[in-house]
PDB file of N, CA and C in Angstrom:
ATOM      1  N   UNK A   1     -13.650   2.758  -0.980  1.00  0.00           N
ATOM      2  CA  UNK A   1     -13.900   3.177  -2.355  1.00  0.00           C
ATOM      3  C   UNK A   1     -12.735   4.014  -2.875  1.00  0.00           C
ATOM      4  N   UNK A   2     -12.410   4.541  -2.142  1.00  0.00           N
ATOM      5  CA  UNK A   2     -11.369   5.861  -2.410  1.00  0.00           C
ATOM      6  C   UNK A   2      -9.818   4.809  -2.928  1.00  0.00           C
ATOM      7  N   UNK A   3      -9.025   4.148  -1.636  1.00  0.00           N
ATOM      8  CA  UNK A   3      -8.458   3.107  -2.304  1.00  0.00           C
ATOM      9  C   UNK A   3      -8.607   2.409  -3.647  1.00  0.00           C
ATOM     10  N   UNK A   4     -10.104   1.854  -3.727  1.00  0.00           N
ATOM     11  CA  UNK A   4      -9.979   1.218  -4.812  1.00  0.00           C
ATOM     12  C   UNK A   4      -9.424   2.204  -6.120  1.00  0.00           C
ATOM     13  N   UNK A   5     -10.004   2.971  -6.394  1.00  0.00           N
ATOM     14  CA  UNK A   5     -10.051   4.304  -7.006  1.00  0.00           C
ATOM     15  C   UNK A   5      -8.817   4.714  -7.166  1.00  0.00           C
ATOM     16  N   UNK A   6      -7.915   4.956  -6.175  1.00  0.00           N
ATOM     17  CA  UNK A   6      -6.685   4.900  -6.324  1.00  0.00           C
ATOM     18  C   UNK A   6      -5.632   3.926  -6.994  1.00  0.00           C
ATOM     19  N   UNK A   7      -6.208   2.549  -6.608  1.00  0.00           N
ATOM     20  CA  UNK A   7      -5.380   1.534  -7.124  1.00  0.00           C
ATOM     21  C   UNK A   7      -5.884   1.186  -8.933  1.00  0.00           C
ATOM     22  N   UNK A   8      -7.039   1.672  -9.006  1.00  0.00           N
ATOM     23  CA  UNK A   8      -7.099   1.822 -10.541  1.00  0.00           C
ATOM     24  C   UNK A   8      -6.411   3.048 -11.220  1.00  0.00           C
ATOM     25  N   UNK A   9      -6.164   3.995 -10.787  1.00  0.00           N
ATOM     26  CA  UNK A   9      -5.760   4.787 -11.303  1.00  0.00           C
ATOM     27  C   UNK A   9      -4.211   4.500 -11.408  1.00  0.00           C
ATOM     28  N   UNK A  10      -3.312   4.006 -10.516  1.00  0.00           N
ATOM     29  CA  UNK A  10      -1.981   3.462 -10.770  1.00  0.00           C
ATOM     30  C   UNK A  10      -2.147   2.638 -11.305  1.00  0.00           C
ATOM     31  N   UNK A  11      -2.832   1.898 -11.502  1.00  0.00           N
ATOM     32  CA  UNK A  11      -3.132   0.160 -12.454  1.00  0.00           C
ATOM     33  C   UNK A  11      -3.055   1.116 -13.990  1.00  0.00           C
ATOM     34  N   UNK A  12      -3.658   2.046 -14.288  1.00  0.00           N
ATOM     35  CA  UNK A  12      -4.064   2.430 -15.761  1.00  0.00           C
ATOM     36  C   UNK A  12      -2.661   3.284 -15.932  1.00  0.00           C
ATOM     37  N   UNK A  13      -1.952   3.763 -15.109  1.00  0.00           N
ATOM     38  CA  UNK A  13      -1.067   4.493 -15.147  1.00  0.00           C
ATOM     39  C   UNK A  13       0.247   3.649 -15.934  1.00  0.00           C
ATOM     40  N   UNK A  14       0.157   2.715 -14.400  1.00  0.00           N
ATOM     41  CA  UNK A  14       1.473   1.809 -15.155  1.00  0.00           C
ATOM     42  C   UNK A  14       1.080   1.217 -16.495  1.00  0.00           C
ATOM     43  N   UNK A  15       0.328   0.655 -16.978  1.00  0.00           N
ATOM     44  CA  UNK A  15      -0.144  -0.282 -18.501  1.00  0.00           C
ATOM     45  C   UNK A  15       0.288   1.156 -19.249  1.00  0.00           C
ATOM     46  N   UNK A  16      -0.078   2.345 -18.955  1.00  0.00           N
ATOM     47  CA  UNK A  16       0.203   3.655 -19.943  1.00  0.00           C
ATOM     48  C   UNK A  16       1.815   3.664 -20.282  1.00  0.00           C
ATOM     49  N   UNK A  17       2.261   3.641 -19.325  1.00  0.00           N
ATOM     50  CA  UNK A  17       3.670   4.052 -19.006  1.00  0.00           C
ATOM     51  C   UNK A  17       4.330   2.836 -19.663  1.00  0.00           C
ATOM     52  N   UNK A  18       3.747   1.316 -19.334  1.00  0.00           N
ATOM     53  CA  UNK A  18       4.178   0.349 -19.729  1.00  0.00           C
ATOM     54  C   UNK A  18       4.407   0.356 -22.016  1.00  0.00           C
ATOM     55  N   UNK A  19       2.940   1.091 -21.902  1.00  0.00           N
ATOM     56  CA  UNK A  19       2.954   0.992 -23.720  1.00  0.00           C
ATOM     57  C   UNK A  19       3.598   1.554 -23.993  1.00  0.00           C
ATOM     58  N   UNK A  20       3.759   2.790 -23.804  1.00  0.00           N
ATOM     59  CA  UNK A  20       4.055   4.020 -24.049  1.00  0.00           C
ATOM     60  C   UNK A  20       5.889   3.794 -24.332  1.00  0.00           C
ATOM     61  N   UNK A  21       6.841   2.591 -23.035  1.00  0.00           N
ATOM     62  CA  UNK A  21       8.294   2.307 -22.782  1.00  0.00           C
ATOM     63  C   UNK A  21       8.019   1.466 -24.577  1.00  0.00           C
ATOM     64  N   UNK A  22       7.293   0.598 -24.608  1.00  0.00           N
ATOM     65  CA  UNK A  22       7.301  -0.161 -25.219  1.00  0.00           C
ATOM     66  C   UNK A  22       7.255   0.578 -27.038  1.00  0.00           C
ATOM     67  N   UNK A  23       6.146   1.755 -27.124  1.00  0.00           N
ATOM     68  CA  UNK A  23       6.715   1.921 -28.396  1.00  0.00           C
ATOM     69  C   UNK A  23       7.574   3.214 -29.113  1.00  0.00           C
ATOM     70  N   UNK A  24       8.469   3.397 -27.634  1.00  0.00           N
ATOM     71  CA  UNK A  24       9.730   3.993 -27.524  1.00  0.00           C
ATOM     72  C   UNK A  24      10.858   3.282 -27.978  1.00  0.00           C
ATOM     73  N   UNK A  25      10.603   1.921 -27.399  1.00  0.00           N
ATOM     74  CA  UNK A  25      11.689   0.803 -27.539  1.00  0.00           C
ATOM     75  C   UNK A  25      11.328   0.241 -29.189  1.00  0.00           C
ATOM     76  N   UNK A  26      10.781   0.046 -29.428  1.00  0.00           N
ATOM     77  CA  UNK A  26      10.189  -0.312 -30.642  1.00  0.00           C
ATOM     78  C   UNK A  26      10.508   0.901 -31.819  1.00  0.00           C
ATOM     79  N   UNK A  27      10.334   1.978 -31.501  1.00  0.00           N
ATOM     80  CA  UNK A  27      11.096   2.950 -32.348  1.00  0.00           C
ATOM     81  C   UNK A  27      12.062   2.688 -32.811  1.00  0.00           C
ATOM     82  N   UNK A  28      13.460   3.231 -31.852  1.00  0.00           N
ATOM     83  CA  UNK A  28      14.762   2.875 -31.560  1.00  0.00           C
ATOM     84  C   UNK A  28      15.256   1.768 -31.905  1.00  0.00           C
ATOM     85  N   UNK A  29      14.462   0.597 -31.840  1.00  0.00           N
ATOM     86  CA  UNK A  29      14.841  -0.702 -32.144  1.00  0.00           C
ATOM     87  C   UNK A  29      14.801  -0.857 -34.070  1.00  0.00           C
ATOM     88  N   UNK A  30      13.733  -0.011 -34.061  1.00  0.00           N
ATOM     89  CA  UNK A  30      13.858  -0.086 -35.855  1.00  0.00           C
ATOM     90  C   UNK A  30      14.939   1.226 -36.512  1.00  0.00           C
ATOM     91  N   UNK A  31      15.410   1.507 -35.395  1.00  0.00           N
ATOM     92  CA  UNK A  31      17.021   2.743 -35.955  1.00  0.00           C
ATOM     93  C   UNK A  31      18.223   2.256 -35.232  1.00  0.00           C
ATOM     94  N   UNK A  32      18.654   1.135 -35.659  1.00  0.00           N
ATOM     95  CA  UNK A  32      19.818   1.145 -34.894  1.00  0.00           C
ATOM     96  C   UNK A  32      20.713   1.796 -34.950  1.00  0.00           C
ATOM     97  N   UNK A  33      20.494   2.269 -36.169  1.00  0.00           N
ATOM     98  CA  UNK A  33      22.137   3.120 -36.439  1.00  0.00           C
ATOM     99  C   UNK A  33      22.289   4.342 -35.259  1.00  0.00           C
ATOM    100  N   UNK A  34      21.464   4.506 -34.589  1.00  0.00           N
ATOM    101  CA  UNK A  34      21.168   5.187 -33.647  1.00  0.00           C
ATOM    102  C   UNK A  34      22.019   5.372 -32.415  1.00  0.00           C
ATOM    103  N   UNK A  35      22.315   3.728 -32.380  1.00  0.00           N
ATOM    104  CA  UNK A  35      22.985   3.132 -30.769  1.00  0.00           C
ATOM    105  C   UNK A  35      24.419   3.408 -31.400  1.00  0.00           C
ATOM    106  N   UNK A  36      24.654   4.251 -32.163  1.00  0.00           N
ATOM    107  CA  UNK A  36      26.225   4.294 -32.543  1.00  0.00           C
ATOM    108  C   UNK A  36      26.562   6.006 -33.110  1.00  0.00           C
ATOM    109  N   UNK A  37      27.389   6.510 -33.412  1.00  0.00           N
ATOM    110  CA  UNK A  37      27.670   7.380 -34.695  1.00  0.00           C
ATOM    111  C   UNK A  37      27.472   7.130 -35.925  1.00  0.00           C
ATOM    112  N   UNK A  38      27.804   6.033 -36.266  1.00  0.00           N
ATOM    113  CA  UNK A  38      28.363   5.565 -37.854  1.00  0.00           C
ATOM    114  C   UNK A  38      27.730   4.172 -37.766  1.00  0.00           C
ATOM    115  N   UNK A  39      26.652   4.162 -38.841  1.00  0.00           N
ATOM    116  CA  UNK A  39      25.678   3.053 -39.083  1.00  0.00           C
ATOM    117  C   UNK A  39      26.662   1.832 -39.408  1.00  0.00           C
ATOM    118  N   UNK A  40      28.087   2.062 -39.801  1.00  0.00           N
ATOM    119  CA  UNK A  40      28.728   0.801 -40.184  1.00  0.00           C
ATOM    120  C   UNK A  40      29.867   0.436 -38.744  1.00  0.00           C
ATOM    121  N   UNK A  41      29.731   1.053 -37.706  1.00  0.00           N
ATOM    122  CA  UNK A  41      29.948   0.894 -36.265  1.00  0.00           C
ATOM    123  C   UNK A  41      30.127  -0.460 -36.663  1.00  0.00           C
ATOM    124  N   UNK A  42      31.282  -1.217 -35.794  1.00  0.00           N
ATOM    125  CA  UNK A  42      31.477  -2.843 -35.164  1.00  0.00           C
ATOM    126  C   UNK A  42      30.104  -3.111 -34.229  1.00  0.00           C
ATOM    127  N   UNK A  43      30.226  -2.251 -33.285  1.00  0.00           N
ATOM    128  CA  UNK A  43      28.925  -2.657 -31.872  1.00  0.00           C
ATOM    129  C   UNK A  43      27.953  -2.370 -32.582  1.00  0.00           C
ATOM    130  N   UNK A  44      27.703  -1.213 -33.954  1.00  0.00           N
ATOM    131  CA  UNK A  44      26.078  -1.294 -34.266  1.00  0.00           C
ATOM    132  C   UNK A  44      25.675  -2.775 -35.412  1.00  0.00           C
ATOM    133  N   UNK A  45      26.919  -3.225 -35.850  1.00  0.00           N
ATOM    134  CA  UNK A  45      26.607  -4.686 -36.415  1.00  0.00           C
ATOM    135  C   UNK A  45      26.589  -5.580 -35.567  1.00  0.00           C
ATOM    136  N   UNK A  46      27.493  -5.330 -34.326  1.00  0.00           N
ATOM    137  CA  UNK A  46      27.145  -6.767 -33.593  1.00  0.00           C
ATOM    138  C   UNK A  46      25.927  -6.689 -32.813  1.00  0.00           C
ATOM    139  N   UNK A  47      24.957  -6.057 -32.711  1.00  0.00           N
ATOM    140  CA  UNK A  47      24.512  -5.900 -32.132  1.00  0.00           C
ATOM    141  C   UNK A  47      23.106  -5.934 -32.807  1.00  0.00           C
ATOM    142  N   UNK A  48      22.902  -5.293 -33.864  1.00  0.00           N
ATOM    143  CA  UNK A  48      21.676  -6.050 -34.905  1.00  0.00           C
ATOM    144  C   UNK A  48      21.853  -7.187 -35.346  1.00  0.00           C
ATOM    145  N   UNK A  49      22.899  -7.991 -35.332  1.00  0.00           N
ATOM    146  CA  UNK A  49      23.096  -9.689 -35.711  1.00  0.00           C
ATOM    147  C   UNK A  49      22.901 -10.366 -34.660  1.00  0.00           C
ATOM    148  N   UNK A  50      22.579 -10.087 -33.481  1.00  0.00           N
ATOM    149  CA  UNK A  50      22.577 -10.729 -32.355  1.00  0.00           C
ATOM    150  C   UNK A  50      21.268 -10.799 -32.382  1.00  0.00           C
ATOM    151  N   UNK A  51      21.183 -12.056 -31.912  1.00  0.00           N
ATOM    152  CA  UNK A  51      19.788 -13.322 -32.230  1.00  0.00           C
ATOM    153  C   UNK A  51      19.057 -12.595 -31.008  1.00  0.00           C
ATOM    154  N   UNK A  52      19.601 -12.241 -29.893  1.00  0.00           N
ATOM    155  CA  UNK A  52      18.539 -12.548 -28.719  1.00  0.00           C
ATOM    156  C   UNK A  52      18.227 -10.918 -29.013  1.00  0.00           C
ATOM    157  N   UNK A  53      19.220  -9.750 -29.869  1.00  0.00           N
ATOM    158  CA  UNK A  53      18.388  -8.001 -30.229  1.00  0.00           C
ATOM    159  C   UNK A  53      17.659  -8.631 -31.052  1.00  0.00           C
ATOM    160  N   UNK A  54      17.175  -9.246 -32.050  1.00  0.00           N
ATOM    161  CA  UNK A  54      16.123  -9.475 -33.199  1.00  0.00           C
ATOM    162  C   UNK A  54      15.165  -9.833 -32.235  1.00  0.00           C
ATOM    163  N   UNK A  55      14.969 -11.295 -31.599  1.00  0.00           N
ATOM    164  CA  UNK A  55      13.777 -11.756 -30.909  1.00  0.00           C
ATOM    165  C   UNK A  55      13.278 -10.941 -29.678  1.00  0.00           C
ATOM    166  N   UNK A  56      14.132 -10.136 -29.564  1.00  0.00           N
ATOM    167  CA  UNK A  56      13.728  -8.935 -28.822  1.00  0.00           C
ATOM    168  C   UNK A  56      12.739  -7.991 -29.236  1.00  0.00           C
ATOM    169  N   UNK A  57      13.677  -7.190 -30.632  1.00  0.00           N
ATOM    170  CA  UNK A  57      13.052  -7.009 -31.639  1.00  0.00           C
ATOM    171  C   UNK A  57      11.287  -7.013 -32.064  1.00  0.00           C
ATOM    172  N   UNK A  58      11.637  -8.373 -32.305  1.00  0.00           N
ATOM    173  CA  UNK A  58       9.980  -9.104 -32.944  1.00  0.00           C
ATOM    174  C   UNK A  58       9.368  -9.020 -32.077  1.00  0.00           C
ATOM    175  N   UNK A  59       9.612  -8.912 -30.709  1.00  0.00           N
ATOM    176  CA  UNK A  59       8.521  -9.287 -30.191  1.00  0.00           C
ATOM    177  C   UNK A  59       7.867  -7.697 -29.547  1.00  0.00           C
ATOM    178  N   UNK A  60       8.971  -7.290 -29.197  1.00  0.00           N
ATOM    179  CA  UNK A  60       8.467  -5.093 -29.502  1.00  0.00           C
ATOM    180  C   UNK A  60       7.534  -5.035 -30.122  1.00  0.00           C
ATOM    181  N   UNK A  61       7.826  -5.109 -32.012  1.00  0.00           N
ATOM    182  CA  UNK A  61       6.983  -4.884 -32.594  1.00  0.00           C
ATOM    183  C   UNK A  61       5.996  -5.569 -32.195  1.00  0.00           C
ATOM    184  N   UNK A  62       5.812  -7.222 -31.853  1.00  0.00           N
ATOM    185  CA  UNK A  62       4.296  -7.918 -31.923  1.00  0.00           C
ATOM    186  C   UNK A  62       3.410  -6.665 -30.605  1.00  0.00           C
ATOM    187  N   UNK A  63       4.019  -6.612 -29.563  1.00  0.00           N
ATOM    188  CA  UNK A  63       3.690  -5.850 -28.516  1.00  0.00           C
ATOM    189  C   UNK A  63       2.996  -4.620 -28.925  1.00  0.00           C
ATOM    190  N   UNK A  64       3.938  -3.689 -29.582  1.00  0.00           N
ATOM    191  CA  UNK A  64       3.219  -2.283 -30.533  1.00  0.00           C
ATOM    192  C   UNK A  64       2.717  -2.558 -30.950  1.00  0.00           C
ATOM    193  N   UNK A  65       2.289  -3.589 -32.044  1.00  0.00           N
ATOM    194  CA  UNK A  65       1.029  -3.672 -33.100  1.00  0.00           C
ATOM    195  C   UNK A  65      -0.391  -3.804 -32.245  1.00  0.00           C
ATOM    196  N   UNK A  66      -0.176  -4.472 -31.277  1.00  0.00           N
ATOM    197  CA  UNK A  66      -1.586  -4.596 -30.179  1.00  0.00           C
ATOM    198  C   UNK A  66      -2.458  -3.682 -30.020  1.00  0.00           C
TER     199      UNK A  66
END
């Protein structure tokens, strides 16, 4: 019993820890200007035009909205 008990309690832990990364990332992801000094940065444009940061992106948010 005690095990089990235990292994739920890391089970609820990680999903916590798991949301919790997730609408950290999801923050940050809606400030990019963030990942730079200067919102007109080269790396902070290439880097919000990049297809695979957006579908990344979208899918953060779909994740947070849950």
């Amino acid at each position: 019993m005690n095990v089990l008990l235990n292994l739920n309690l890391f089970h609820r832990l990680q999903l916590e820890i798991s949301h919790l990364t997730l609408k950290i990332l999801h923050f940050i992801s809606s400030h990019p200007q963030w990942l730079s000094e200067s919102p007109n940065d080269d790396a902070t444009c290439f880097l919000t035009n990049d297809p695979k940061f957006q579908a990344s992106t979208n899918l953060l948010q779909k994740l947070a909205s849950r």
